[in-house]
PDB file of N, CA and C in Angstrom:
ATOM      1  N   UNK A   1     -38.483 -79.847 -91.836  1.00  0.00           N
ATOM      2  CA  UNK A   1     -39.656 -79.441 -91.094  1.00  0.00           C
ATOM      3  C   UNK A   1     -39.199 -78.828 -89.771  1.00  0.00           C
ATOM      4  N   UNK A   2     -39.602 -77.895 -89.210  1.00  0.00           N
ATOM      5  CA  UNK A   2     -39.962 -77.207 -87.861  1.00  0.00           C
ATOM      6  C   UNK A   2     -40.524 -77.135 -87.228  1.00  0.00           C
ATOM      7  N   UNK A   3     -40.537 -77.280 -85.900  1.00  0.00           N
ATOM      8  CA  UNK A   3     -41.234 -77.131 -85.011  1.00  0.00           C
ATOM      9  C   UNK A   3     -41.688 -75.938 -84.338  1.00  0.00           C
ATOM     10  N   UNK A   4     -42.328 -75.043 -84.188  1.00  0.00           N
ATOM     11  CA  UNK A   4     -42.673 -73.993 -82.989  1.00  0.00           C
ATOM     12  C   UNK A   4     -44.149 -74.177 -82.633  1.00  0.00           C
ATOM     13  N   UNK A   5     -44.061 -72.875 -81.341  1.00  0.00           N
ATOM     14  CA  UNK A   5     -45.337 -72.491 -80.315  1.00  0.00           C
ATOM     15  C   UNK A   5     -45.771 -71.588 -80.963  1.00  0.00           C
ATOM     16  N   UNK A   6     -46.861 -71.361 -81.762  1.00  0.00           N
ATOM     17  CA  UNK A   6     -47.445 -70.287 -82.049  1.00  0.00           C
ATOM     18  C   UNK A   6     -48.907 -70.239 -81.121  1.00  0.00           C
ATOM     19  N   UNK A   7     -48.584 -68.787 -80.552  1.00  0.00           N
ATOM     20  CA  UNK A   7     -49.997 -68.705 -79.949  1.00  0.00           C
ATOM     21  C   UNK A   7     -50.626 -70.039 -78.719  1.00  0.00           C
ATOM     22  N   UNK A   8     -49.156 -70.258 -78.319  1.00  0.00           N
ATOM     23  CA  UNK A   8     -49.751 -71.376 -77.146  1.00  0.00           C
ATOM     24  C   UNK A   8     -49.890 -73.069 -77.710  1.00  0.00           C
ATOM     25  N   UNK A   9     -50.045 -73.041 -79.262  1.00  0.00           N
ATOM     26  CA  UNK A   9     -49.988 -74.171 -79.912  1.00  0.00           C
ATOM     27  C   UNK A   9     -49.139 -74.999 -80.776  1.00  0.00           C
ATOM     28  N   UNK A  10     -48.638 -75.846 -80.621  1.00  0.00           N
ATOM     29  CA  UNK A  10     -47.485 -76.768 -81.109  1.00  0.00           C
ATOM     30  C   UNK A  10     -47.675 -76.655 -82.655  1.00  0.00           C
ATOM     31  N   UNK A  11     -46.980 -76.145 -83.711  1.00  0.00           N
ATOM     32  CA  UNK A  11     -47.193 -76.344 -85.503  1.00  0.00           C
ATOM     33  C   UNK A  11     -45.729 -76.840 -86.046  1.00  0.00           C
ATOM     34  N   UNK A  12     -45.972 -77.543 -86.684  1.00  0.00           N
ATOM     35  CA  UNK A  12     -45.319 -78.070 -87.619  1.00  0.00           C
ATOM     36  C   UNK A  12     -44.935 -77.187 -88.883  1.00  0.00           C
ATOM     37  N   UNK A  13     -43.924 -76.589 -89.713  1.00  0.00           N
ATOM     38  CA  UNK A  13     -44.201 -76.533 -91.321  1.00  0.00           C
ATOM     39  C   UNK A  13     -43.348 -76.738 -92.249  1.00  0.00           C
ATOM     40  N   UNK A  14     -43.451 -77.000 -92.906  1.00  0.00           N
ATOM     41  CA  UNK A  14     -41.821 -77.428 -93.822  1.00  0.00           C
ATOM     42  C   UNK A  14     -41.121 -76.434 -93.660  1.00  0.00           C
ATOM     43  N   UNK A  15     -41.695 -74.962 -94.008  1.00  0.00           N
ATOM     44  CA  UNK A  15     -41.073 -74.336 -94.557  1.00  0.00           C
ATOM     45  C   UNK A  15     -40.903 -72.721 -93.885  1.00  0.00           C
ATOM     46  N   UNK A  16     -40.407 -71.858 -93.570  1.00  0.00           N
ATOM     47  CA  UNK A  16     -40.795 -70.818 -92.696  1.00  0.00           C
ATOM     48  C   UNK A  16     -39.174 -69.897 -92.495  1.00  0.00           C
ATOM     49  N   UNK A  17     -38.964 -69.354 -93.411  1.00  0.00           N
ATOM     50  CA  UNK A  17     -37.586 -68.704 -92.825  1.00  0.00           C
ATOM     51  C   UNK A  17     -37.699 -67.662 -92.635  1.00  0.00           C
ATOM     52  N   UNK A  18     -38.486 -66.754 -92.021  1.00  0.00           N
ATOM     53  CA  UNK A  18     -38.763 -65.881 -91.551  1.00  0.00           C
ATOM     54  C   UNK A  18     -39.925 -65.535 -90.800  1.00  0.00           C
ATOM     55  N   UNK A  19     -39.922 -64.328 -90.026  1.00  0.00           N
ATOM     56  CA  UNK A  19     -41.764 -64.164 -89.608  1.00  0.00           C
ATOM     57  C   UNK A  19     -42.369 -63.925 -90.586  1.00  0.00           C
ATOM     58  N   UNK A  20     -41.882 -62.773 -91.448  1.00  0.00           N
ATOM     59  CA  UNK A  20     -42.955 -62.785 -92.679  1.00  0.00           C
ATOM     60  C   UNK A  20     -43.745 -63.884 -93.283  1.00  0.00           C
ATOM     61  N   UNK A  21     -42.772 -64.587 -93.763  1.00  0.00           N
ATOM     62  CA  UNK A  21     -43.382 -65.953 -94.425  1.00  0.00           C
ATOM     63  C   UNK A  21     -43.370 -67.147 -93.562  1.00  0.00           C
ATOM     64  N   UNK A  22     -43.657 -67.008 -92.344  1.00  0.00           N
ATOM     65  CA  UNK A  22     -44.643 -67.458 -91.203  1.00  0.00           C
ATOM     66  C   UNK A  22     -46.124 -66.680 -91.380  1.00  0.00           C
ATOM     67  N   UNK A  23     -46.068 -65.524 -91.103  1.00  0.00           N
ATOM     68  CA  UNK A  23     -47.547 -64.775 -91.477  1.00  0.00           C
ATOM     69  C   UNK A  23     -47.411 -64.614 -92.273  1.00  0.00           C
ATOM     70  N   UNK A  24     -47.357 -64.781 -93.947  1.00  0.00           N
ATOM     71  CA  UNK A  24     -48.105 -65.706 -95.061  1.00  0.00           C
ATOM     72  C   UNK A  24     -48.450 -66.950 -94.922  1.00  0.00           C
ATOM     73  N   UNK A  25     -47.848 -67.822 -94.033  1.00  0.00           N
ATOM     74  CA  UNK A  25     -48.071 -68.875 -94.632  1.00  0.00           C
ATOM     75  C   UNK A  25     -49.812 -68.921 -93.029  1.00  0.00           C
ATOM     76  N   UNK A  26     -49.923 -68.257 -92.819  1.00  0.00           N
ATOM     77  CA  UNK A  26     -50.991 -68.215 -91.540  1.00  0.00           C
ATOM     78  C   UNK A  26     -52.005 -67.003 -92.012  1.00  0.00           C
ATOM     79  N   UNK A  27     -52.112 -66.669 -93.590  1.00  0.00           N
ATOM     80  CA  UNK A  27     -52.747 -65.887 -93.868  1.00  0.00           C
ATOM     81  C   UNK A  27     -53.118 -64.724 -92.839  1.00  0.00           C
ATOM     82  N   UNK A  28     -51.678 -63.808 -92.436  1.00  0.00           N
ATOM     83  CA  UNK A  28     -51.992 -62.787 -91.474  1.00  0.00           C
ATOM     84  C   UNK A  28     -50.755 -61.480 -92.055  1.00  0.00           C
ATOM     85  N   UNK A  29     -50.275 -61.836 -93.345  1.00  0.00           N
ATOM     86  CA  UNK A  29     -49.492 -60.936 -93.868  1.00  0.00           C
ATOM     87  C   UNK A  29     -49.674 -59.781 -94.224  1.00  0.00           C
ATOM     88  N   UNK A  30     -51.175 -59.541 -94.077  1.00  0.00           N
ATOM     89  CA  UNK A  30     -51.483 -58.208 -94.609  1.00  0.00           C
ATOM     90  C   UNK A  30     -52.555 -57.467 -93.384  1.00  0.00           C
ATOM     91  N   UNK A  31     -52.354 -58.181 -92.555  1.00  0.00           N
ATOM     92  CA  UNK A  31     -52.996 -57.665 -91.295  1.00  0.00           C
ATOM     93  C   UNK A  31     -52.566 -56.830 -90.053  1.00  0.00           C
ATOM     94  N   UNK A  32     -53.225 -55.927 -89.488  1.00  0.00           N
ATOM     95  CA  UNK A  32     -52.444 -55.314 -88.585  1.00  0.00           C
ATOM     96  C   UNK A  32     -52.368 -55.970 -87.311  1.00  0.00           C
ATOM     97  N   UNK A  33     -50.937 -56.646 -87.025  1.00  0.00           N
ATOM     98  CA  UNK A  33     -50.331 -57.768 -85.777  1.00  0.00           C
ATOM     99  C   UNK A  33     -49.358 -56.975 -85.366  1.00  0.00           C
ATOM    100  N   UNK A  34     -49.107 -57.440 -83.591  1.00  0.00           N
ATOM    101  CA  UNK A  34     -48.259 -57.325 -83.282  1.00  0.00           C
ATOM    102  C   UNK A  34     -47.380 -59.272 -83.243  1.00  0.00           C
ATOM    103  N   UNK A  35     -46.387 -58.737 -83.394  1.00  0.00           N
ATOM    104  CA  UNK A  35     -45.238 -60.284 -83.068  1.00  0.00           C
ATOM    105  C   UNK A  35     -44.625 -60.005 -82.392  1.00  0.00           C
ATOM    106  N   UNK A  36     -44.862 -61.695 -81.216  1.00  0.00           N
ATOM    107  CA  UNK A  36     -43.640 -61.266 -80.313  1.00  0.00           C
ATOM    108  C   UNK A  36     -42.388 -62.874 -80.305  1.00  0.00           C
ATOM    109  N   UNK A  37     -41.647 -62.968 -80.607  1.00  0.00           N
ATOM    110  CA  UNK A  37     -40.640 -64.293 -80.561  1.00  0.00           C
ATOM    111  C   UNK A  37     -39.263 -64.243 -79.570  1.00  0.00           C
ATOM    112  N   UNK A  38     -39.994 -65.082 -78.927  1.00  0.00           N
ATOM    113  CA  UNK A  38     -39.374 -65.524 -77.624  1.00  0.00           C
ATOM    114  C   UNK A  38     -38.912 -64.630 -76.722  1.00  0.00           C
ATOM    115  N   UNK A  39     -40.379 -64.290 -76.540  1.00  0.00           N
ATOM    116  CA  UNK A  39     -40.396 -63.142 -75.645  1.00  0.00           C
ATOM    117  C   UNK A  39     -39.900 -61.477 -75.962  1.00  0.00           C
ATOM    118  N   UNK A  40     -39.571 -61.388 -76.784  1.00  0.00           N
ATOM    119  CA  UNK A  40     -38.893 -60.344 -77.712  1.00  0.00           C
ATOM    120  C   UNK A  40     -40.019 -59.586 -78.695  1.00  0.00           C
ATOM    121  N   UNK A  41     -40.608 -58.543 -78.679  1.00  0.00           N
ATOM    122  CA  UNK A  41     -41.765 -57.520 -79.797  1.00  0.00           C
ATOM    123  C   UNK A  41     -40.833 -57.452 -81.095  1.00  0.00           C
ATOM    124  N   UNK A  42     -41.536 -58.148 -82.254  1.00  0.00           N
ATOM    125  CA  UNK A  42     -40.434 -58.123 -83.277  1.00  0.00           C
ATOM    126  C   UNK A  42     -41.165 -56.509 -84.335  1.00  0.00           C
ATOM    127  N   UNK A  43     -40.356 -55.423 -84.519  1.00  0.00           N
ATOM    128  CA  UNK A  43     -40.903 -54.505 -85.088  1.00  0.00           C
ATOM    129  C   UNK A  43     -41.111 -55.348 -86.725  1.00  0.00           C
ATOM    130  N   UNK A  44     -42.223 -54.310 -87.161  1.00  0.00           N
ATOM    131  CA  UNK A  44     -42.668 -54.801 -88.746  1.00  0.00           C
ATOM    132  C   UNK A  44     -41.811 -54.585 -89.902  1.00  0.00           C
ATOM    133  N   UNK A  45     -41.302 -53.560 -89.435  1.00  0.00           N
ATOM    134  CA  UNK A  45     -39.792 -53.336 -90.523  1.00  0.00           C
ATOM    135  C   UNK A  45     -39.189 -54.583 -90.451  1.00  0.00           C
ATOM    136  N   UNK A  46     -38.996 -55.279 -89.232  1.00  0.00           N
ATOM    137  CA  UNK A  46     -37.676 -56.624 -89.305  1.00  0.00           C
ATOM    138  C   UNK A  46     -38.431 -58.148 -89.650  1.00  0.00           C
ATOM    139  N   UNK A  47     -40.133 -58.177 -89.815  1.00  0.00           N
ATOM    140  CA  UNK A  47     -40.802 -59.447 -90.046  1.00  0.00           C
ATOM    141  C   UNK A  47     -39.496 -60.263 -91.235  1.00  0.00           C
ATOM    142  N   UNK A  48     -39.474 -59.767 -92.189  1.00  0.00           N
ATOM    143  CA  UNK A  48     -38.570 -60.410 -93.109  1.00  0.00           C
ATOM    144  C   UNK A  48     -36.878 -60.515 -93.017  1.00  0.00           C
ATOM    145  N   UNK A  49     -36.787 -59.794 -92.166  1.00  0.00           N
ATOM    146  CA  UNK A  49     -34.974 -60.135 -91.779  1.00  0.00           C
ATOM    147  C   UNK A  49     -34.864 -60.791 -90.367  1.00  0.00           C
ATOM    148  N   UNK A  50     -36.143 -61.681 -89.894  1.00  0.00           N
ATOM    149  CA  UNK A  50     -35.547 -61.973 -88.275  1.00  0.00           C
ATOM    150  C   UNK A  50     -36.628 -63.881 -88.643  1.00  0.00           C
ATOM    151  N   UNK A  51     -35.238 -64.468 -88.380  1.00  0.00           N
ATOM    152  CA  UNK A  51     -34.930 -66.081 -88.846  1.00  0.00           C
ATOM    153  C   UNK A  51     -36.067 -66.659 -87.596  1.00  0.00           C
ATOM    154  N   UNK A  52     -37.073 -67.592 -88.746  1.00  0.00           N
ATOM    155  CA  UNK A  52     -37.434 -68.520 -87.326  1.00  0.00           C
ATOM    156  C   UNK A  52     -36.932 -70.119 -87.102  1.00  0.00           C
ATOM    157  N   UNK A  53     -36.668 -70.413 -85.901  1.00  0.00           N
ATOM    158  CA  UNK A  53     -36.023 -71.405 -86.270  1.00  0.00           C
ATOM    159  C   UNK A  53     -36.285 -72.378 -84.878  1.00  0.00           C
ATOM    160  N   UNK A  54     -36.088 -73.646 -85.145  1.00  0.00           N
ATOM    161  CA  UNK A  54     -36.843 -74.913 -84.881  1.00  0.00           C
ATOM    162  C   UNK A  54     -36.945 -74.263 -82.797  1.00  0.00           C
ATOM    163  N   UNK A  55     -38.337 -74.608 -82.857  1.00  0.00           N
ATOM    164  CA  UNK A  55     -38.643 -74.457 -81.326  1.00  0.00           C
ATOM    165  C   UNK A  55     -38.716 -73.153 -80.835  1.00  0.00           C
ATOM    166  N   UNK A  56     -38.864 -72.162 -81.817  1.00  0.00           N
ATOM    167  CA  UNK A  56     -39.460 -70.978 -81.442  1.00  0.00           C
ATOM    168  C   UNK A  56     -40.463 -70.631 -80.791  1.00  0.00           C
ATOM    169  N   UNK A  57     -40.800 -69.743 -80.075  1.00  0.00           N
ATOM    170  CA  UNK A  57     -42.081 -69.411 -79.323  1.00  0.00           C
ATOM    171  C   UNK A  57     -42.526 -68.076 -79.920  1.00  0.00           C
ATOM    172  N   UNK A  58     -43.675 -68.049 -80.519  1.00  0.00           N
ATOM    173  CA  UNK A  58     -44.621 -66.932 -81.244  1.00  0.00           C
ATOM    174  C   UNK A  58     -45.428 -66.515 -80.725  1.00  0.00           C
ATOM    175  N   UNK A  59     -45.440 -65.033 -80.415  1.00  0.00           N
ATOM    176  CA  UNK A  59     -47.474 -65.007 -80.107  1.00  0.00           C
ATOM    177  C   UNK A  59     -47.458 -63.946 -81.174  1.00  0.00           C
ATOM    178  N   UNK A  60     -48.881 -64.118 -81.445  1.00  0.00           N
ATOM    179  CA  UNK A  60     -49.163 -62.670 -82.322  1.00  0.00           C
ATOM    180  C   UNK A  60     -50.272 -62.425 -82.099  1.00  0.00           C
ATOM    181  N   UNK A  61     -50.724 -61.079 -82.514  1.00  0.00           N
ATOM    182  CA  UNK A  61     -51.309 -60.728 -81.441  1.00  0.00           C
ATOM    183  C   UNK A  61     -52.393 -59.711 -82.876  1.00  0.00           C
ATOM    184  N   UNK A  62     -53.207 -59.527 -83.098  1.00  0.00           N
ATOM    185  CA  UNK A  62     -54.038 -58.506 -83.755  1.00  0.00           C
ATOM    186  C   UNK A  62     -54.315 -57.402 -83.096  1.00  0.00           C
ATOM    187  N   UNK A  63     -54.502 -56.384 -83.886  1.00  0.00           N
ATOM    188  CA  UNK A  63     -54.793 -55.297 -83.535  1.00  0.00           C
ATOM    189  C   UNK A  63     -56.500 -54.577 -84.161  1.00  0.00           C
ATOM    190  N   UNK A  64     -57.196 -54.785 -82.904  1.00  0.00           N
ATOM    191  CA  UNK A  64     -58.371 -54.304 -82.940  1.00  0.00           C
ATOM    192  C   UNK A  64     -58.846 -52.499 -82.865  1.00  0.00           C
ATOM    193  N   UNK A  65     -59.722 -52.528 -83.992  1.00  0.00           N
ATOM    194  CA  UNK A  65     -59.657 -50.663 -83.843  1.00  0.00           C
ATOM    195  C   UNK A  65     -61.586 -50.543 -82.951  1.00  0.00           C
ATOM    196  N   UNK A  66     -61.761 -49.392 -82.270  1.00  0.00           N
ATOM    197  CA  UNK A  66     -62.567 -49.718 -82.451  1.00  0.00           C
ATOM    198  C   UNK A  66     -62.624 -47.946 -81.264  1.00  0.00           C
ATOM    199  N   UNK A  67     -63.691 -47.822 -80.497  1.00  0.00           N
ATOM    200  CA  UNK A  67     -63.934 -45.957 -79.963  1.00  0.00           C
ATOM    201  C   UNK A  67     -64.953 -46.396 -78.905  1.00  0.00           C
TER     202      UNK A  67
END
């Protein structure tokens, strides 16, 4: 199990080796987000090659359309 800050809030999950499957497992995988981990903008090309790991800090952030 792991620990991180997502969004200001303490989560727990077994399981999470990546951002991607962090946003699956937060039903936000198919949504337009920005991510940022530990302080760092993670581009969307790298969600699945960039490791999360115990005590990370997340924000993510949606992207609203609107005129």
């Amino acid at each position: 199990m792991i620990r991180l800050t997502v969004n200001g809030e303490s989560m727990q999950l077994f399981s999470a080796n990546n951002v991607q499957e962090l946003l699956d497992k937060l039903h936000l995988g198919n949504q337009r987000i920005a991510v940022e981990l530990n302080s760092e903008i993670i581009p969307r090309s790298l969600h699945a090659k960039t490791r999360v790991r115990e005590g990370d800090r997340i924000e993510i952030v949606r992207a609203i359309g609107g005129g």
